[in-house]
Structure formats: structure tokens, C-alpha cells
N, C-alpha and C. Protein backbone atom coordinates (compact mmCIF):
# COMPACT_ATOMS: atom_id res chain seq x y z
N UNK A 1 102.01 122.07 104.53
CA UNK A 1 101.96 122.24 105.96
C UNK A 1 103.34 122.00 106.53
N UNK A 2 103.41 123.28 107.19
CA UNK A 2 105.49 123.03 107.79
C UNK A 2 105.34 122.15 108.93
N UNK A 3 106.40 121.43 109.27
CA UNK A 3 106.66 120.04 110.52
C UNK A 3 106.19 121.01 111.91
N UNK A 4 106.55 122.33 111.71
CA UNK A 4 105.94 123.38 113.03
C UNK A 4 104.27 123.14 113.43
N UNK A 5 103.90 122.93 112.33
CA UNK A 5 102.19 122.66 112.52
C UNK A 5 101.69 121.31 113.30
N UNK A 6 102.69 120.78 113.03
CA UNK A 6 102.36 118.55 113.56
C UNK A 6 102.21 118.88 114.67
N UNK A 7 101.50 117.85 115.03
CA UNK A 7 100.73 117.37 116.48
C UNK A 7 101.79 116.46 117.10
N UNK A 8 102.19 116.72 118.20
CA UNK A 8 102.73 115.69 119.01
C UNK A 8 101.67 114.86 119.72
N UNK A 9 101.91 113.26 119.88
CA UNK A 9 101.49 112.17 120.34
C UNK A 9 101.95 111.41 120.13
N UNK A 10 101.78 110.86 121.63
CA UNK A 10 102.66 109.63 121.57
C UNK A 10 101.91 108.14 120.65
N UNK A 11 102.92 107.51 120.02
CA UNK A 11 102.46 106.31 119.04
C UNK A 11 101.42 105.21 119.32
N UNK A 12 101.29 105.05 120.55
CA UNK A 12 99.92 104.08 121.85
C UNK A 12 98.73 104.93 121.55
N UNK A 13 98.75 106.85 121.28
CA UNK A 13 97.41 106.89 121.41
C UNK A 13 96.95 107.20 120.07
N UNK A 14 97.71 107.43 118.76
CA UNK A 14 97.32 107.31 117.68
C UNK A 14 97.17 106.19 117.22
N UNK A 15 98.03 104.75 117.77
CA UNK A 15 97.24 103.81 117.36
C UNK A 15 95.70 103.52 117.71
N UNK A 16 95.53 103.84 118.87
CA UNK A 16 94.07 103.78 120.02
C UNK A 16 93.14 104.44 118.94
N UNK A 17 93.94 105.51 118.64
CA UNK A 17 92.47 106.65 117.66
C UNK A 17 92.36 105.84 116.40
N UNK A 18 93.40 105.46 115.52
CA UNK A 18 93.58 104.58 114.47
C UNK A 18 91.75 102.96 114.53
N UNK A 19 92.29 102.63 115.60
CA UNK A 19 91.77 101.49 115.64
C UNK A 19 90.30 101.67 116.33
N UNK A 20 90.00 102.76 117.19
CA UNK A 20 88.50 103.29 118.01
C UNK A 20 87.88 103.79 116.68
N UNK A 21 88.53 105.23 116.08
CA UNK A 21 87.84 106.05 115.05
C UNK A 21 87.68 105.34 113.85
N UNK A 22 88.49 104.61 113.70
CA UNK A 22 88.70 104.24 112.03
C UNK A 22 88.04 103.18 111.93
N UNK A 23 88.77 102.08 112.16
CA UNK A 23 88.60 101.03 112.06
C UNK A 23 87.24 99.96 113.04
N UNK A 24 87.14 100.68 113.85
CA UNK A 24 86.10 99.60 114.91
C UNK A 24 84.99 100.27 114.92
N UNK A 25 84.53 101.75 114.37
CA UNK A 25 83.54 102.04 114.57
C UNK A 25 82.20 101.32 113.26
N UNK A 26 81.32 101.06 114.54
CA UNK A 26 80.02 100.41 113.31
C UNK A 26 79.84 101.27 112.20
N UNK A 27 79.25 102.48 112.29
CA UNK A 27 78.76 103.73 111.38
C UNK A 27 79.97 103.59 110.41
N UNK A 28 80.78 103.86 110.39
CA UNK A 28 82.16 104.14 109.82
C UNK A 28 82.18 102.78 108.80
N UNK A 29 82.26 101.55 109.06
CA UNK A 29 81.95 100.48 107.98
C UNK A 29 80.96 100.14 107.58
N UNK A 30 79.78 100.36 108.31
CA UNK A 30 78.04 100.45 107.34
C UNK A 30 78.17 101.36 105.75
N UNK A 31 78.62 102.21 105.68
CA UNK A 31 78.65 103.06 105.01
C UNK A 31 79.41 102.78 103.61
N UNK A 32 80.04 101.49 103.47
CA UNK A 32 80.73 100.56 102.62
C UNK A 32 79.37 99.82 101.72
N UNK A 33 78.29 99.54 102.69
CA UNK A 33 77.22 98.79 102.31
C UNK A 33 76.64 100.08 101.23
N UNK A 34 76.61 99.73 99.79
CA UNK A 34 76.26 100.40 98.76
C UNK A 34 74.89 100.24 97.91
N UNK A 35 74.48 99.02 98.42
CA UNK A 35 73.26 97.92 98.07
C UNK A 35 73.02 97.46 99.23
N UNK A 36 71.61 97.56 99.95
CA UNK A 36 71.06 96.92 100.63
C UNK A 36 71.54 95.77 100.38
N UNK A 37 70.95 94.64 99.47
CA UNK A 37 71.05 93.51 99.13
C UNK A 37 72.90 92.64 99.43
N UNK A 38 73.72 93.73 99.58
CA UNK A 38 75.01 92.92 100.16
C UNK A 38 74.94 92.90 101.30
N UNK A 39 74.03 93.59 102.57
CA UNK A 39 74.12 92.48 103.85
C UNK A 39 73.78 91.40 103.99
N UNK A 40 73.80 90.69 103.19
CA UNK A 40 73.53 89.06 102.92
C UNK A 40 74.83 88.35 102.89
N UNK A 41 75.71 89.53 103.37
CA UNK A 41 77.11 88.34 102.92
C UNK A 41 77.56 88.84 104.02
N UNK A 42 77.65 87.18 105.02
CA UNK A 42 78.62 87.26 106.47
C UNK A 42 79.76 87.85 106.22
N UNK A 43 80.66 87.26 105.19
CA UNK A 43 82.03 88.23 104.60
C UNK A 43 81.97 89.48 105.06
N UNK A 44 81.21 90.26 104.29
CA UNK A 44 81.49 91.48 103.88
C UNK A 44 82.07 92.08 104.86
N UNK A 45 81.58 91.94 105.91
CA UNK A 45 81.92 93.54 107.26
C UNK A 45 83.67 92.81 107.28
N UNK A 46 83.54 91.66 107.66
CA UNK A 46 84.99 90.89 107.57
C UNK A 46 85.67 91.31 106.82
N UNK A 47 85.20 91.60 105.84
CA UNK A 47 86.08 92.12 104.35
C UNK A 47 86.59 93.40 104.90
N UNK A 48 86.00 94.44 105.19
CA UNK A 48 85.82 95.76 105.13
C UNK A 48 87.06 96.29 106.61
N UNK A 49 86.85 95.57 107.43
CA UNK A 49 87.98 95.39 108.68
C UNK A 49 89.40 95.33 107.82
N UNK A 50 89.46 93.53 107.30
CA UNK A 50 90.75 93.77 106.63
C UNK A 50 91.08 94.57 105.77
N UNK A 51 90.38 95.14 105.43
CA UNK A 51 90.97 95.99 103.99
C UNK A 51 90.72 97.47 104.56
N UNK A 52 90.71 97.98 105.90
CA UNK A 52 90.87 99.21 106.31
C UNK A 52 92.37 98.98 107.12
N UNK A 53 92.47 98.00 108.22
CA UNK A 53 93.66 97.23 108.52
C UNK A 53 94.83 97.44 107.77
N UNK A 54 94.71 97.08 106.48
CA UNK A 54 95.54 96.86 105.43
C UNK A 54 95.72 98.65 104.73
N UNK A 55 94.92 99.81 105.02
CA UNK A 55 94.97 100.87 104.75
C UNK A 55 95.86 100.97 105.21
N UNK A 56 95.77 101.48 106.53
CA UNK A 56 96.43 102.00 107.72
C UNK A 56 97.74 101.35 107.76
N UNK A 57 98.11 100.27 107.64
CA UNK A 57 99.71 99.76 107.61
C UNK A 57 100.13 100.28 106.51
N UNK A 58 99.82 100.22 105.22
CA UNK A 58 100.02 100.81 103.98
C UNK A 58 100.70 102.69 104.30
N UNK A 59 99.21 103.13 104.78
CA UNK A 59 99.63 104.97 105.16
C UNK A 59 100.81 104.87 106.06
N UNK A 60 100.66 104.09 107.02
CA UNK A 60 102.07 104.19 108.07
C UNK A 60 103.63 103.97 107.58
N UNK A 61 102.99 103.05 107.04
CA UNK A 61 104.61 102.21 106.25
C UNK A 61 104.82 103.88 105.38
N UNK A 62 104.40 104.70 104.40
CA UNK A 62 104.29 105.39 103.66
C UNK A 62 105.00 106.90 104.58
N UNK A 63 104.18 106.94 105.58
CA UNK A 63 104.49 107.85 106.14
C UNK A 63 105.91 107.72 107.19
N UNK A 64 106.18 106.35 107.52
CA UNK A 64 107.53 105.77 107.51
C UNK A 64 108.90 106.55 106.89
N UNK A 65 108.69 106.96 106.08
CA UNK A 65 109.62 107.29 105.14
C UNK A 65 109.71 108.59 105.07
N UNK A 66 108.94 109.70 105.80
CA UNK A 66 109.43 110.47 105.75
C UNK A 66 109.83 110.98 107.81
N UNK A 67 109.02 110.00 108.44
CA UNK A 67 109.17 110.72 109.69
C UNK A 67 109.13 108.84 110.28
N UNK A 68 110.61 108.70 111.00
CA UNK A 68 110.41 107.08 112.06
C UNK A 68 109.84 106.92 112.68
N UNK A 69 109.29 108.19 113.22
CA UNK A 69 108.34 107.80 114.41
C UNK A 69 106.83 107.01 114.59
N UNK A 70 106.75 107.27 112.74
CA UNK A 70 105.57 106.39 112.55
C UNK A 70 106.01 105.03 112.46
N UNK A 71 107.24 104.12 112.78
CA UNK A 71 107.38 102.75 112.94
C UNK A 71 106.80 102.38 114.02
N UNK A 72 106.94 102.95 115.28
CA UNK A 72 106.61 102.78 116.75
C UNK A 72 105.19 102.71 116.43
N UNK A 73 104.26 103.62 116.05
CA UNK A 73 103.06 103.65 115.92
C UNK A 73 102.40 102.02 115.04
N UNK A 74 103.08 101.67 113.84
CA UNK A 74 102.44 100.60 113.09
C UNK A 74 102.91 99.35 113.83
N UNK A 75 103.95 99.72 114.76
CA UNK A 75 104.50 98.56 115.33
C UNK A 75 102.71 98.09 116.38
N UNK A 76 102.79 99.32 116.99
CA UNK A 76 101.66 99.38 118.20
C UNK A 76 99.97 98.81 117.47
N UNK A 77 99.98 99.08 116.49
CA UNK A 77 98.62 99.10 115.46
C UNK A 77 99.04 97.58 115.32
N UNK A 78 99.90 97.02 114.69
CA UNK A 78 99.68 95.69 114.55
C UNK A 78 99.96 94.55 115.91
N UNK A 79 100.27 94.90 116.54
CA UNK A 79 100.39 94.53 117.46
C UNK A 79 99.07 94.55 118.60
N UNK A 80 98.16 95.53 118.19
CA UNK A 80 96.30 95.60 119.25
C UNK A 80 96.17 94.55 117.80
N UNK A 81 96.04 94.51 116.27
CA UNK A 81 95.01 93.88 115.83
C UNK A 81 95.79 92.14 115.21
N UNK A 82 96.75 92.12 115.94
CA UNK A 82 97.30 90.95 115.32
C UNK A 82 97.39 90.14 116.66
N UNK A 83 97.99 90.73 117.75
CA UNK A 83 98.54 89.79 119.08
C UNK A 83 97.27 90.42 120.25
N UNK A 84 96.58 90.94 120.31
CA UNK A 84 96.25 91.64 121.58
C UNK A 84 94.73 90.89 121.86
N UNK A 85 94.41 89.97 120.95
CA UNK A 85 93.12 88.79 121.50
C UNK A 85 91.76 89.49 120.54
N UNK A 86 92.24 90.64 119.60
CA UNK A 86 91.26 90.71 118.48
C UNK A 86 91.02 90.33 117.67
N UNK A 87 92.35 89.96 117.18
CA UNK A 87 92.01 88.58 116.00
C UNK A 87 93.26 87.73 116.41
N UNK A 88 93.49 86.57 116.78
CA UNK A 88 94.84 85.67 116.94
C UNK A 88 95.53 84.89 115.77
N UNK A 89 94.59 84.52 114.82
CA UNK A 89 94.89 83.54 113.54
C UNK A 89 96.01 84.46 112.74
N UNK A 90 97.01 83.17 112.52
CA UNK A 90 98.20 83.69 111.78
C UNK A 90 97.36 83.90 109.61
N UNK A 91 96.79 83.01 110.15
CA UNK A 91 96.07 83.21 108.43
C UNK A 91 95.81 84.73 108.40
N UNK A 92 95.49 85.36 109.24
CA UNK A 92 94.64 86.55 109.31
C UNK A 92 95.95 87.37 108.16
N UNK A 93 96.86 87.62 109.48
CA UNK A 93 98.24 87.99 109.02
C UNK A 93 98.08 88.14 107.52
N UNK A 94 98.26 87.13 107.22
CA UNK A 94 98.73 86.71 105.76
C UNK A 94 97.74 87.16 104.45
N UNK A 95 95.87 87.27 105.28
CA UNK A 95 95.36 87.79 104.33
C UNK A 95 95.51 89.47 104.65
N UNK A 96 95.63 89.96 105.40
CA UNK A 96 96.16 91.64 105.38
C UNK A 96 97.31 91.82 104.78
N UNK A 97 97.90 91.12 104.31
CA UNK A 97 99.05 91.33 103.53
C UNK A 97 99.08 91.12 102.19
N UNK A 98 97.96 90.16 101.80
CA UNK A 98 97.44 90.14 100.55
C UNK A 98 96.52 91.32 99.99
N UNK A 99 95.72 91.83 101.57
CA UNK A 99 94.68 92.55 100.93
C UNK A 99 95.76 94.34 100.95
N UNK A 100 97.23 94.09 101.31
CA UNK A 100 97.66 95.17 101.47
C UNK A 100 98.47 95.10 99.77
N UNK A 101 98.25 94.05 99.15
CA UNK A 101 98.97 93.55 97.99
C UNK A 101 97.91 94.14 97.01
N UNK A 102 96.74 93.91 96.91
CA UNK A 102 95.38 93.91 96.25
C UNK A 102 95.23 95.45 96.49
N UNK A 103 95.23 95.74 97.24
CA UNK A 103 95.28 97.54 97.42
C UNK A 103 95.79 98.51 96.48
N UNK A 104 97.05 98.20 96.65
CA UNK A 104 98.15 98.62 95.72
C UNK A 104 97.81 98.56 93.96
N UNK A 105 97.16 97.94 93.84
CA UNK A 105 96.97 97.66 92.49
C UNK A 105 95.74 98.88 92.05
N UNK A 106 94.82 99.35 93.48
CA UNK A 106 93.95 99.74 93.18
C UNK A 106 94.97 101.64 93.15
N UNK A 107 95.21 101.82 94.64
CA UNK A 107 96.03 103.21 94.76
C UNK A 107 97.02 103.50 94.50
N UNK A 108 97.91 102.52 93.67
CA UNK A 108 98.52 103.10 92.56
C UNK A 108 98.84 103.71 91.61
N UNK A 109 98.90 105.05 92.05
CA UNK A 109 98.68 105.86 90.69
C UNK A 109 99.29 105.50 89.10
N UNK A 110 100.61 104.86 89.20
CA UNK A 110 101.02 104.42 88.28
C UNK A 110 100.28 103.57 87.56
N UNK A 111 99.42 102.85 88.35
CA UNK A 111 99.00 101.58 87.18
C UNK A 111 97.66 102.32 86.12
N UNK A 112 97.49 103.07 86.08
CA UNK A 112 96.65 103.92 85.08
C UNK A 112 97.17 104.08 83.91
N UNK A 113 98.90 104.29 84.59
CA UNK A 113 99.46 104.30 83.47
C UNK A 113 100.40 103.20 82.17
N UNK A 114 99.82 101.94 82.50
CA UNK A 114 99.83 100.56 82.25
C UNK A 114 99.78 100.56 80.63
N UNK A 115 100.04 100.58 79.88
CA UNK A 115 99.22 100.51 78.40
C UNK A 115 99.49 99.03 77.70
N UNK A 116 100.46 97.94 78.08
CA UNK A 116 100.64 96.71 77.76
C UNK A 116 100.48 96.01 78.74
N UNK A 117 100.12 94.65 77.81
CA UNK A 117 99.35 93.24 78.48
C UNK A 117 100.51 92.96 79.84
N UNK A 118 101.91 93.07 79.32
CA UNK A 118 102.68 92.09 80.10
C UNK A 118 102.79 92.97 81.49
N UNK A 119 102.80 94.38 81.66
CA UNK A 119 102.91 95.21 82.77
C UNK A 119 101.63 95.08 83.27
N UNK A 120 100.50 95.29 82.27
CA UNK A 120 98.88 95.16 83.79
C UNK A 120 98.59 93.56 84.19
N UNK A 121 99.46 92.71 83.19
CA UNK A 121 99.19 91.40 83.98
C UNK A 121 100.30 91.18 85.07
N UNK A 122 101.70 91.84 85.43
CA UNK A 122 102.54 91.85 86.56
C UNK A 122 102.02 92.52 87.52
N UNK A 123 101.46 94.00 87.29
CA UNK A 123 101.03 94.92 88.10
C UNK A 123 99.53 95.11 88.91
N UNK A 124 98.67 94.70 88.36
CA UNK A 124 97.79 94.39 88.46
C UNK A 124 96.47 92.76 88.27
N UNK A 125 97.43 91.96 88.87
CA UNK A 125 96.84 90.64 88.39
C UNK A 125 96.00 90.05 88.99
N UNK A 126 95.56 90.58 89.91
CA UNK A 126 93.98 90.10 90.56
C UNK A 126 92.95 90.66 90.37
N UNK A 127 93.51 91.83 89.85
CA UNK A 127 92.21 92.99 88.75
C UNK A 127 92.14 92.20 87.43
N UNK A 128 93.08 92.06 86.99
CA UNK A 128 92.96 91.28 85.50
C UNK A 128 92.27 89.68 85.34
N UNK A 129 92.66 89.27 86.17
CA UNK A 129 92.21 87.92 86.42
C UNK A 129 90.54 88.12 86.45
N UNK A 130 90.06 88.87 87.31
CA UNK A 130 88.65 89.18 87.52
C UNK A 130 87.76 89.88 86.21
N UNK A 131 88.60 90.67 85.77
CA UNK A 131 87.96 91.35 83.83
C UNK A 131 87.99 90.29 83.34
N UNK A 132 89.05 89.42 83.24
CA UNK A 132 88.86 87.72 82.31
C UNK A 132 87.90 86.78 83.29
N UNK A 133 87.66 86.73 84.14
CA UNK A 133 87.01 85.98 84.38
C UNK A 133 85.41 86.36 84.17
N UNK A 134 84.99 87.04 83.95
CA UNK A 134 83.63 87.98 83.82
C UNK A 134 83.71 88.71 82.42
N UNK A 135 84.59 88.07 81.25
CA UNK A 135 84.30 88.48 80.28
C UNK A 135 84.67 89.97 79.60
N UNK A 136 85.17 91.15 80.61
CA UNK A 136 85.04 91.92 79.96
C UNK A 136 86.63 92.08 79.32
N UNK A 137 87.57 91.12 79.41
CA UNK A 137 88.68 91.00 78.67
C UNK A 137 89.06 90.13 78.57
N UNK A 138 89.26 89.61 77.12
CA UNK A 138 89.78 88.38 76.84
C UNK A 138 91.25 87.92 76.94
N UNK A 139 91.34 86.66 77.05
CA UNK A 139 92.71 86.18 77.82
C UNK A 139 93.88 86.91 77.58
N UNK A 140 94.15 87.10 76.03
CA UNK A 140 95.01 87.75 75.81
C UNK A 140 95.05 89.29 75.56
N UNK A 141 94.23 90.20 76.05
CA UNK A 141 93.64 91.37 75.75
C UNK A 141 94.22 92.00 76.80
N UNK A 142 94.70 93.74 76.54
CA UNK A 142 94.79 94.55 77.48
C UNK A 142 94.03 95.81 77.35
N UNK A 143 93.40 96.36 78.80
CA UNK A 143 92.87 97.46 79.46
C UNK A 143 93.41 98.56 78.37
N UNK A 144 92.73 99.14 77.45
CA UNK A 144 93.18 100.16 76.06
C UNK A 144 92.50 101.67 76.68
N UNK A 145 91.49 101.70 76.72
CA UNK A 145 90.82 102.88 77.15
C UNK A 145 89.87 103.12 78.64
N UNK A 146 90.18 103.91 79.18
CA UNK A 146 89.45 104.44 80.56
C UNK A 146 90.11 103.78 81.73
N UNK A 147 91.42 103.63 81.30
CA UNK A 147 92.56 102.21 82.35
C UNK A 147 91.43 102.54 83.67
N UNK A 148 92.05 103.76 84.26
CA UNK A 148 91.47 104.56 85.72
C UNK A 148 90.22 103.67 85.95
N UNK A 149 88.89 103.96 85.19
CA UNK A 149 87.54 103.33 85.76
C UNK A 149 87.85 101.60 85.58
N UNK A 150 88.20 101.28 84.42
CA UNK A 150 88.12 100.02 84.37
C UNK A 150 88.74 99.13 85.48
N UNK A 151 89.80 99.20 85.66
CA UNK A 151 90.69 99.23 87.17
C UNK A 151 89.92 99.24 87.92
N UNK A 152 89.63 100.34 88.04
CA UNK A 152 88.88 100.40 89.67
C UNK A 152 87.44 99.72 89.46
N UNK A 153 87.03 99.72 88.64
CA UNK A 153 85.84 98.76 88.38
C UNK A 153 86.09 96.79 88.41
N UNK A 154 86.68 96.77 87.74
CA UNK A 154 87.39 95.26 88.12
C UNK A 154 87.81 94.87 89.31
N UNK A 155 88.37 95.81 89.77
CA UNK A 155 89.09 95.91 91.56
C UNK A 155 88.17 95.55 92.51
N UNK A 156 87.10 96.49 91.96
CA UNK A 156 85.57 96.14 93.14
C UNK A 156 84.91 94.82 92.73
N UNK A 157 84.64 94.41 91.97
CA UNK A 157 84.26 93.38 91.09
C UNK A 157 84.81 91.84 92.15
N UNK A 158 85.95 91.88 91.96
CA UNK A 158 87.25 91.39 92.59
C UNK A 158 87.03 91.18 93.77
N UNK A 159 86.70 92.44 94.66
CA UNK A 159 86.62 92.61 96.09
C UNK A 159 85.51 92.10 96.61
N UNK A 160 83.99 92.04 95.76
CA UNK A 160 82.95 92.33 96.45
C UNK A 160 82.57 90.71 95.93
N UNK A 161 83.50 90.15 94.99
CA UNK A 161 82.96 88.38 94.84
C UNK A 161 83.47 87.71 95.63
N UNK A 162 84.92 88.24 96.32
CA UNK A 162 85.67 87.58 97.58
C UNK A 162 85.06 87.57 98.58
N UNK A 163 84.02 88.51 98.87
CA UNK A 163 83.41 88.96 100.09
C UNK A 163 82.07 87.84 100.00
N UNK A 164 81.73 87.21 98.78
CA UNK A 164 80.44 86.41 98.36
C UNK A 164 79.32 87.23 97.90
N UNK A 165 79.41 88.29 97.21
CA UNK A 165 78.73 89.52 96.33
C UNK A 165 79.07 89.26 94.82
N UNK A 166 78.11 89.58 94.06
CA UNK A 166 78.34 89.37 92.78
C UNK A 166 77.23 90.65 92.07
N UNK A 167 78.30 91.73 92.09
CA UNK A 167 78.26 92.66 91.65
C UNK A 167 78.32 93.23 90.35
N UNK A 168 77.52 93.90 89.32
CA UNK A 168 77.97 94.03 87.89
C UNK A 168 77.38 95.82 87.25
N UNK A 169 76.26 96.02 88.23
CA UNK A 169 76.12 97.99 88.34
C UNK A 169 77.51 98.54 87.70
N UNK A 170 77.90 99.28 86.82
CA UNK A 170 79.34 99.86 87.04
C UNK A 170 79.24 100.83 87.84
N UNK A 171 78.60 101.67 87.95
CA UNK A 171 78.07 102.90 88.14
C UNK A 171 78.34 102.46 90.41
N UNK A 172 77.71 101.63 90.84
CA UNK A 172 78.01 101.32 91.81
C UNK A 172 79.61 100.45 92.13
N UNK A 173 79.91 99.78 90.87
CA UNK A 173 81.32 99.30 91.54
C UNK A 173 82.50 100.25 91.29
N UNK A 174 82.15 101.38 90.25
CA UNK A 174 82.99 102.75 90.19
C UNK A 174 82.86 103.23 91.34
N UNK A 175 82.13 103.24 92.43
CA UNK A 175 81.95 104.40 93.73
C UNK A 175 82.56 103.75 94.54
N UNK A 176 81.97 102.19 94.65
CA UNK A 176 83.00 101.27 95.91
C UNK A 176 84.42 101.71 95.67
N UNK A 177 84.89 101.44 93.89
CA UNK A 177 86.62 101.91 94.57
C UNK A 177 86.77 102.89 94.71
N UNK A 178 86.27 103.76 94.66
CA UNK A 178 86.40 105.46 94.68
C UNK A 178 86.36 105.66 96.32
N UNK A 179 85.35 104.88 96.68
CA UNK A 179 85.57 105.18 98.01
C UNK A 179 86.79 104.50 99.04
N UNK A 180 87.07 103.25 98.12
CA UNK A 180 88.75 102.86 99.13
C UNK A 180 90.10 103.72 98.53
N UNK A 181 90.05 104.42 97.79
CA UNK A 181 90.62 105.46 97.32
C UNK A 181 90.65 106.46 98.07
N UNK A 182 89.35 106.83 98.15
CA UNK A 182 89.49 108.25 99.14
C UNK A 182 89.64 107.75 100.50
N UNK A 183 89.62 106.62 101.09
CA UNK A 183 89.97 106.23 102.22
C UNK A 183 91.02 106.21 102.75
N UNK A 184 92.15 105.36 101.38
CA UNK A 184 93.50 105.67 101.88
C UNK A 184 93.99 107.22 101.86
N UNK A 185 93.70 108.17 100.97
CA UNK A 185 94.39 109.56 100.96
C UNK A 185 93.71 109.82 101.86
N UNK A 186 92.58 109.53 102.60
CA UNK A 186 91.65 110.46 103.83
C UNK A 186 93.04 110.07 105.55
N UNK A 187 93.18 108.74 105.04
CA UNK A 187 93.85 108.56 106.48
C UNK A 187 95.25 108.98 106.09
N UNK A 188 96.43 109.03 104.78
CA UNK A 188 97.29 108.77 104.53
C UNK A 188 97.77 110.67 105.06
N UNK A 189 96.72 111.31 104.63
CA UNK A 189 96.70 112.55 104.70
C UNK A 189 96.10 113.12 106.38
N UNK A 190 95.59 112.57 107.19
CA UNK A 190 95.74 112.63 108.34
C UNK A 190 96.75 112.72 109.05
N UNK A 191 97.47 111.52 108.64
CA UNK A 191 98.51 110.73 109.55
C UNK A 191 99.86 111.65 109.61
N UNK A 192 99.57 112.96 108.36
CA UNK A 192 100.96 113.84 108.11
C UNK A 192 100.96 114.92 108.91
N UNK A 193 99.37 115.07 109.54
CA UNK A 193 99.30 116.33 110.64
C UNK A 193 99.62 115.90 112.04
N UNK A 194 100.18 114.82 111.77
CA UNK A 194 100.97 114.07 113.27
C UNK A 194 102.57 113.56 113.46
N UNK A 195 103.19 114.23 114.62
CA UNK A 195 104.38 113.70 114.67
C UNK A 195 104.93 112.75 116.04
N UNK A 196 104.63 111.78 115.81
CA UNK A 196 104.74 110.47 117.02
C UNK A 196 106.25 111.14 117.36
N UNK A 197 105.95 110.75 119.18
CA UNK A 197 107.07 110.93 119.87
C UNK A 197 107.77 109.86 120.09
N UNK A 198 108.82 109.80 119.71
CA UNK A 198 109.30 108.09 119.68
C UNK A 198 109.87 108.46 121.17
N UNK A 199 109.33 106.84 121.53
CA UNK A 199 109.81 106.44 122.48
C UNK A 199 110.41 105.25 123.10
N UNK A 200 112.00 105.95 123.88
CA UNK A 200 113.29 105.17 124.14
C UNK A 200 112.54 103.60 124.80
């Protein structure tokens, strides 16, 4: 798609759409719930905020790099969900930055391509930590075959015991990451049919 095609808007109302469409709508995070049985965990929706939060700075920062005008915009986005009386706690901060850390491990395309212990335990170590802790790799053992599912299976594993879920379906914790996968390319790939008007 040529830069002739982008949408002009200004960076205030793509954050507005960012944070109305994406992120705050009920329907839009119900749809995370994969098992009845995990609305039992106050976490979860909590979970599901930060770690869409943590999308969206991720796509911006990303899309950063090829057009500035998306700084103004992530400036504006963190600024409604960090200072603007939606969430105030500096902890918050700090876990969107973890869960923007924890992300990475998952939409990384590179880490599939991992084949030794010492790179998926640098690159991925809160996925690994969670396969050893649940047995399906031993301490000194590395991810040999199906890196892709196993990854993303550990990842959810990971995600959905932080949240107070204790998840072990593969078949369902393969779809959870599949679906924060297609979440980030759903928004990352949005965000390119837009060209913020920076403003002086």
C-alpha cells in the first residue's frame, strides 16, 4: 500500500479510537475468555487490558520507525492510560513494560528460530521458566521440535497462571496465543493505513 493511500489524522483521535475500539470495549475482551470456567479469575480482564496496552505501544513504537508521527500518537495513548485518572499507579507502568517484555518473546518471529538452551533461556525466559516449571522441560533441556507451538503454548500457560488460571488443554492454550498474535499484526497492520499529522 503506497503512503498516497494513508489516512490523515490527527494523533488525539487515533489515540481516542486506539483506546474506545480496542482496548475499552467489553465485547472486544470477553472474547479472550476461552473457557467459561476462567471467569473465576478477578485477574483475568486485568490481565487482558495490560497486555492489549502493551500491544499497542509495541505496534506504535514499531511503526515509529518508519513514519514520527506515530511518536505524538503513543505519546497521547500513554498519556489517557497512564496519567489521565484511568489507571494512576506507577506499578502499573512497570507491569506494561514487562508485559511489553513477555510479548516479545511470544511475536517474535525470530525466537522459533532458537535451537540452543543458552539463546531460548536469554530470549525467551519467562516461557522457559513456565515449561520447567510444569514439567514439560527439564532444567537443563531445550525446546528441539515444534519451537512455534511449544512457545506459544508455554507463553499462554505463563499468561493464564499470572492471571490465577491453571491451564493445561494444549489445543486451547495453542489458540490463546494465536490469538495475541493475531492481535498484534491485526492492530500493527492497521496502524500502517494511517498517517498522524504531527503537530507543532
Amino acid at each position: 500500500m503506497g503512503s498516497n493511500l494513508k489516512r490523515n489524522i490527527k494523533p488525539n483521535v487515533l489515540s481516542d479510537v486506539l483506546l474506545s475500539e480496542y482496548l475499552l470495549k467489553k465485547e472486544e475482551n470477553e472474547r479472550f475468555v476461552l473457557d467459561p470456567c476462567w471467569n473465576s479469575s478477578e485477574s483475568f480482564y486485568d490481565f487482558v487490558i495490560m497486555y492489549k496496552i502493551a500491544i499497542i505501544i509495541i505496534a506504535l513504537l514499531n511503526n515509529e520507525q518508519e513514519d514520527t508521527g506515530f511518536s505524538q500518537v503513543r505519546l497521547e495513548f500513554e498519556k489517557a492510560v497512564f496519567t489521565d485518572g484511568n489507571i494512576q499507579k506507577l506499578y502499573f507502568y512497570n507491569d506494561v513494560k514487562s508485559a511489553m517484555d513477555k510479548l516479545g518473546e511470544l511475536i517474535d518471529p525470530k525466537n522459533k528460530d532458537l535451537n540452543n538452551l543458552c539463546d531460548q533461556n536469554k530470549r525467551i525466559p519467562w516461557t522457559m521458566a513456565c515449561l520447567r516449571d510444569v514439567g514439560v522441560l527439564g532444567d537443563n533441556q531445550a525446546i528441539q521440535h515444534s519451537r512455534f507451538s511449544v512457545i506459544g503454548m508455554g507463553w499462554a500457560m505463563a499468561w493464564l497462571r499470572e492471571s490465577g488460571i491453571i491451564e493445561t488443554n494444549p489445543a486451547i492454550l495453542n489458540q490463546f496465543a494465536i490469538m495475541w498474535i493475531d492481535n498484534y499484526t491485526t492492530v500493527n497492520n492497521i496502524l500502517k493505513d494511517f498517517s498522524p499529522i504531527i503537530q507543532t
